[in-house]
Protein backbone atom coordinates (compact mmCIF):
# COMPACT_ATOMS: atom_id res chain seq x y z
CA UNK A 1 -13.66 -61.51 96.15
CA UNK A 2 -12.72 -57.87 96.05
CA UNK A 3 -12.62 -56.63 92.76
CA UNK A 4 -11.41 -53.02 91.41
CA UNK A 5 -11.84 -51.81 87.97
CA UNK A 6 -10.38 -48.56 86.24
CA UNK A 7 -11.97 -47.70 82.73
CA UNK A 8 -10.34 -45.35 80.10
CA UNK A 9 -11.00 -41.63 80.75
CA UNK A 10 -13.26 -42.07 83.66
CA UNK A 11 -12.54 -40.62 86.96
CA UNK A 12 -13.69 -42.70 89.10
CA UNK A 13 -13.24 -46.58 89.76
CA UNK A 14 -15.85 -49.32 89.62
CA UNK A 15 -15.84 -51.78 92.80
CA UNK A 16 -17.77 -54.95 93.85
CA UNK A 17 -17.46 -57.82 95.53
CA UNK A 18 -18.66 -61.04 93.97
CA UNK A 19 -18.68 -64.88 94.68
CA UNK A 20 -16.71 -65.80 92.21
CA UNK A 21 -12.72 -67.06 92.33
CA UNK A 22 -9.90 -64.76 91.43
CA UNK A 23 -9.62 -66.82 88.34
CA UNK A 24 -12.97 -66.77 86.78
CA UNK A 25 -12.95 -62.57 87.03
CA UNK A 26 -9.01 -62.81 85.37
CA UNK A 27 -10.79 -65.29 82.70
CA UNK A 28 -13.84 -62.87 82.01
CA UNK A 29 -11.19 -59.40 81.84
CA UNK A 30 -8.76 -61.20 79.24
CA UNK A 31 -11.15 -62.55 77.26
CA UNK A 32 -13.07 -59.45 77.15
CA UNK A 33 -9.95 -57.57 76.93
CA UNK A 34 -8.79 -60.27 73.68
CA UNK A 35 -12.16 -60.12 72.09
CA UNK A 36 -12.95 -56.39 72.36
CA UNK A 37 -16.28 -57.15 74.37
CA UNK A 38 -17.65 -56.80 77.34
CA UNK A 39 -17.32 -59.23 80.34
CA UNK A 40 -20.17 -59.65 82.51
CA UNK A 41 -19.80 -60.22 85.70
CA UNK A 42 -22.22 -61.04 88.81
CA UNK A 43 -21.68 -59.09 91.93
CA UNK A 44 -22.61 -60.61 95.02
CA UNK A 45 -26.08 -59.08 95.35
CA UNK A 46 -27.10 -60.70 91.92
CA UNK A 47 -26.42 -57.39 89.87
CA UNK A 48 -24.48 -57.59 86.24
CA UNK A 49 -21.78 -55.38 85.86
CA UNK A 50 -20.37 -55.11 82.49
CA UNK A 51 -16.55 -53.94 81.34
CA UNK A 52 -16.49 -52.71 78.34
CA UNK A 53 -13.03 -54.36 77.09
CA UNK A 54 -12.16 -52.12 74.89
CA UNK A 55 -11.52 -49.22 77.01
CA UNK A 56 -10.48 -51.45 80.50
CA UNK A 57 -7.58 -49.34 81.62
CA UNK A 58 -6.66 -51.34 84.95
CA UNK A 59 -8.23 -54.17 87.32
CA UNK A 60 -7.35 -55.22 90.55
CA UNK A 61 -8.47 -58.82 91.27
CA UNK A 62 -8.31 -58.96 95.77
CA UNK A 63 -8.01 -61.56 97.93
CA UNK A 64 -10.80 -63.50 99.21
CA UNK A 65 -13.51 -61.64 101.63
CA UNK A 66 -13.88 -61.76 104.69
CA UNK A 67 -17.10 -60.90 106.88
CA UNK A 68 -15.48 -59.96 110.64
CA UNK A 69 -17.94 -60.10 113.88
CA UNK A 70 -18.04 -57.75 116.38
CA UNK A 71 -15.16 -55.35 117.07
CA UNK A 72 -12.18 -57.33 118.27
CA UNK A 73 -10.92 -57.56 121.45
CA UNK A 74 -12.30 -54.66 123.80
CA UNK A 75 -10.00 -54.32 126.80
């Protein structure tokens, strides 16, 4: 799962991909979002990346990845 977060005055995004559905990263932002904490989630190479709730301006939740082979049809 693609995921794409936008924090409060900061320039840049934050992007990952984890393992986990599109509904257990929704489930982490609103009730980090609710509570005023941070949700932790686990990107696919094992690292913790925390959003601070408080200041989580946007988040785009993608669709499932996909790992392609090869380029495509040559020809």
């Amino acid at each position: 799962m693609d995921v794409e977060i936008g924090i409060q005055n900061m320039g840049r995004t934050v992007s990952f991909t984890t393992d986990k559905t599109a509904e257990e990263i929704v489930e982490a932002i609103n009730t980090a979002v609710e509570s005023g904490q941070n949700a932790n989630i686990v990107d696919s190479k094992g690292r913790h990346i925390l959003i601070p709730g408080k200041t989580l301006g946007y988040a785009i939740v993608g669709s499932e990845t996909s790992h392609p082979v090869g380029f495509g049809a040559l020809g």
